[in-house]
Protein backbone atom coordinates (compact mmCIF):
# COMPACT_ATOMS: atom_id res chain seq x y z
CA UNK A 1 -22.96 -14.14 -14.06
CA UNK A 2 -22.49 -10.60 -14.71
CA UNK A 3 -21.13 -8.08 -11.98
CA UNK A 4 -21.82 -4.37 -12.40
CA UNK A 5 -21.30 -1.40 -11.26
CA UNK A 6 -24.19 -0.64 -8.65
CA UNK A 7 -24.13 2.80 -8.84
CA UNK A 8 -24.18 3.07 -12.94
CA UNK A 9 -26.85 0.19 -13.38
CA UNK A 10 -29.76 0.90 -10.90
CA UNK A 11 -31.20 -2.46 -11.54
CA UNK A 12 -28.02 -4.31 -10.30
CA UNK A 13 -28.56 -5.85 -6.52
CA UNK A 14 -25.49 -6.23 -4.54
CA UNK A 15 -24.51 -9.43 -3.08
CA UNK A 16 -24.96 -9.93 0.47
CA UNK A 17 -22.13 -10.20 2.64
CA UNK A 18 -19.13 -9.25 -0.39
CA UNK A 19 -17.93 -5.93 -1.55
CA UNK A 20 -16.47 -5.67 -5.16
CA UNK A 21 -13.88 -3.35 -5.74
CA UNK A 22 -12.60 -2.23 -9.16
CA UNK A 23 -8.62 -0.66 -9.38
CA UNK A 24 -8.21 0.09 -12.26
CA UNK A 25 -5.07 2.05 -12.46
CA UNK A 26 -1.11 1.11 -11.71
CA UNK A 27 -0.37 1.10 -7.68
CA UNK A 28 2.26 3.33 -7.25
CA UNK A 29 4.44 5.64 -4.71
CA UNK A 30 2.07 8.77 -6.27
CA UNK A 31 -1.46 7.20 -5.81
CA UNK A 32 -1.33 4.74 -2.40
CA UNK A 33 -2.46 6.50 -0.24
CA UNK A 34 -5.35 7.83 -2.24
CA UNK A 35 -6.04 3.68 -2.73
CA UNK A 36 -5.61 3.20 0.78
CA UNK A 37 -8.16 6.00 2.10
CA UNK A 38 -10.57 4.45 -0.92
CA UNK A 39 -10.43 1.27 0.07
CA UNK A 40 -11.40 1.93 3.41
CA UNK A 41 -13.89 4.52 3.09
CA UNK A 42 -15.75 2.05 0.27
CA UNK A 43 -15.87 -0.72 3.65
CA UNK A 44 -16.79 1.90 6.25
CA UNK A 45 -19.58 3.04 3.66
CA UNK A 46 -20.37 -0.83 2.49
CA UNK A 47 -20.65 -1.75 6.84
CA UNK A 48 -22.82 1.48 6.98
CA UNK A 49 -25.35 0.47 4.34
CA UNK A 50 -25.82 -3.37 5.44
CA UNK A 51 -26.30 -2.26 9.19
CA UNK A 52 -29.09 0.12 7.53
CA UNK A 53 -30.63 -2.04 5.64
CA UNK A 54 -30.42 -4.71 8.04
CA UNK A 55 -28.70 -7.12 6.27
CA UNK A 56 -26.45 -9.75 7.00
CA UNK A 57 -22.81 -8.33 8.03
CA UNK A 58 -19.95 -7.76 5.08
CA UNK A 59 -17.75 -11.05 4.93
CA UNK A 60 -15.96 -9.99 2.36
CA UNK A 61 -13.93 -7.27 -0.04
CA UNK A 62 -12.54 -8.52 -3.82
CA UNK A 63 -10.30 -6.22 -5.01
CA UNK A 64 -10.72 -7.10 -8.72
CA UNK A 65 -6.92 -6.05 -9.73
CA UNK A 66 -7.30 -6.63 -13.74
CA UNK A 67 -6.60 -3.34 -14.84
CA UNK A 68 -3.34 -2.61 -12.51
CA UNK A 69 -0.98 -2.97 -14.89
CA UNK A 70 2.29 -2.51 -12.51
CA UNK A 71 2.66 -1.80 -8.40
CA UNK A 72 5.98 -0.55 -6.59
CA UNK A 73 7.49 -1.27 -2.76
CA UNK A 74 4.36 1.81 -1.99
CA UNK A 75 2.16 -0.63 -3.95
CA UNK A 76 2.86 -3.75 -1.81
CA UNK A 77 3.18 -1.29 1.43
CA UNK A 78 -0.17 -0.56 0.53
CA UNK A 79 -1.94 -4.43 0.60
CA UNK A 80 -0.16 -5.16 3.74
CA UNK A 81 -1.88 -2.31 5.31
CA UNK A 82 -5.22 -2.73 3.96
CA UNK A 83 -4.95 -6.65 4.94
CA UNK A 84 -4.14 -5.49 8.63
CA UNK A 85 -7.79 -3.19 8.32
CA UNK A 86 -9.86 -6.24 6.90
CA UNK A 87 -8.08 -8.99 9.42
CA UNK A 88 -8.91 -6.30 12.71
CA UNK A 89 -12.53 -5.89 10.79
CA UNK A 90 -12.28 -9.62 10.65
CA UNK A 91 -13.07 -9.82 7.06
CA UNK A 92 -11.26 -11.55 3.78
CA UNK A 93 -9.38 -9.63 1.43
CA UNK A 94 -9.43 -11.49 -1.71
CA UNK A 95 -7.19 -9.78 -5.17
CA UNK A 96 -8.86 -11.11 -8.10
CA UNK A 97 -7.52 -11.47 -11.50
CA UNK A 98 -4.01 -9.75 -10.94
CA UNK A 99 -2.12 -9.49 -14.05
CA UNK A 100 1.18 -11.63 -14.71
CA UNK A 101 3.43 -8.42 -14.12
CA UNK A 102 1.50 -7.69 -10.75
CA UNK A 103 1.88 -11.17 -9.50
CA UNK A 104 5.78 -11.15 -10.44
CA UNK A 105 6.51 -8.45 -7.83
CA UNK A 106 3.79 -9.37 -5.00
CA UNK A 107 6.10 -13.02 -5.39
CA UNK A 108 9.19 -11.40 -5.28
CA UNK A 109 8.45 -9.23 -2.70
CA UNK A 110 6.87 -12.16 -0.87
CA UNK A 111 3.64 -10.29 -0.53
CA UNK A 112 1.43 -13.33 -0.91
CA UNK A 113 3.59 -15.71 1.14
CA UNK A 114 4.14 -13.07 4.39
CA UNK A 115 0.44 -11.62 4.09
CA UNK A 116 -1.99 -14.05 2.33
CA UNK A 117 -0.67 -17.21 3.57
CA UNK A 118 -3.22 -18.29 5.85
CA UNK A 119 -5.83 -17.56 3.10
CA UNK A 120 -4.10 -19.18 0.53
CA UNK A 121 -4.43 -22.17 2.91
CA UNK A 122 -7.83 -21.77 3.68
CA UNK A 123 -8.59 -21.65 0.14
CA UNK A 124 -6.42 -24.48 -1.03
CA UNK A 125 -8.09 -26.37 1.31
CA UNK A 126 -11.32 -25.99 0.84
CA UNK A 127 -10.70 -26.73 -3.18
CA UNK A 128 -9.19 -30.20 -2.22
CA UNK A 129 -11.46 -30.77 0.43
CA UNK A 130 -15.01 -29.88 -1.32
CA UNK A 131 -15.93 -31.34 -3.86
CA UNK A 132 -19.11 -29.40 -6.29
CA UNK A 133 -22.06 -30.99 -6.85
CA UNK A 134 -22.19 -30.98 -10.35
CA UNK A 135 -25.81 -30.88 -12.41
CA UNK A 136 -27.38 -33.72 -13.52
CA UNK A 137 -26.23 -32.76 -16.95
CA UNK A 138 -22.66 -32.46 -15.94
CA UNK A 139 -20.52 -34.70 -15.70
CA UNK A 140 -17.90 -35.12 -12.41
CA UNK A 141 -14.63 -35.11 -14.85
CA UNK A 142 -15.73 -31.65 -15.85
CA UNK A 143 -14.76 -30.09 -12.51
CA UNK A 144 -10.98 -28.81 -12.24
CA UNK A 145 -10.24 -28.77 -8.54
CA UNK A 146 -6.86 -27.45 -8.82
């Protein structure tokens, strides 16, 4: 599967119920709040569209992170904040594909234990708990519930 960008490929269709959100700069002191006003206007605008359209209601934003190179303190500052506007929205914030440097300082800043805890839960649970049902030309070994 291939995701694009919706507005530069007019053929794309958006997935119902998930908003996919590119940063791709550092997260720094200079640019959070810029990120954080972003962030939220692209779920205010993503909730306005799907109540036009009549579709079913946004479950969830993936901030795909592959491109952030580094994040300061502001950086972190910054996800707590926008995980306190998806959890009163009562939506997931998922970070997809953070680079090693990234995920050194949301660990040592405890970012991911103090504000994704219950979702890394959730999410650890449902890999042990569900198990795929693999194709008839795949074999069970080849799934990696980790």
């Amino acid at each position: 599967m291939v995701y694009r960008n919706v507005e530069q490929y007019p053929n794309a269709s958006n997935v119902p119920g998930i908003l996919i959100l590119e940063i791709d700069a550092p997260i720094y002191f200079a640019n959070t709040n810029y990120f954080r006003e972003r962030i939220t206007r692209w779920i205010n605008d993503e909730e306005d569209r799907i109540k036009s359209a009549g579709e079913s209601s946004l479950q969830y934003v993936i901030l795909d992170m592959t491109a952030v190179g580094n994040l300061d303190t502001s950086g972190i500052s910054m996800f707590e904040e926008v995980k306190k506007l998806v959890d009163r929205r009562g939506l997931q914030l998922v970070l997809a594909n953070p680079g090693s440097e990234v995920m050194k300082k949301m660990n040592k800043s405890e970012l991911i234990e103090k504000t994704f805890a219950e979702d890394v839960a959730a999410c650890n649970f449902m890999l042990h708990s569900t198990k795929p049902n693999p194709g008839k030309d795949q074999e069970p070994a080849a799934w990696n519930n980790v």
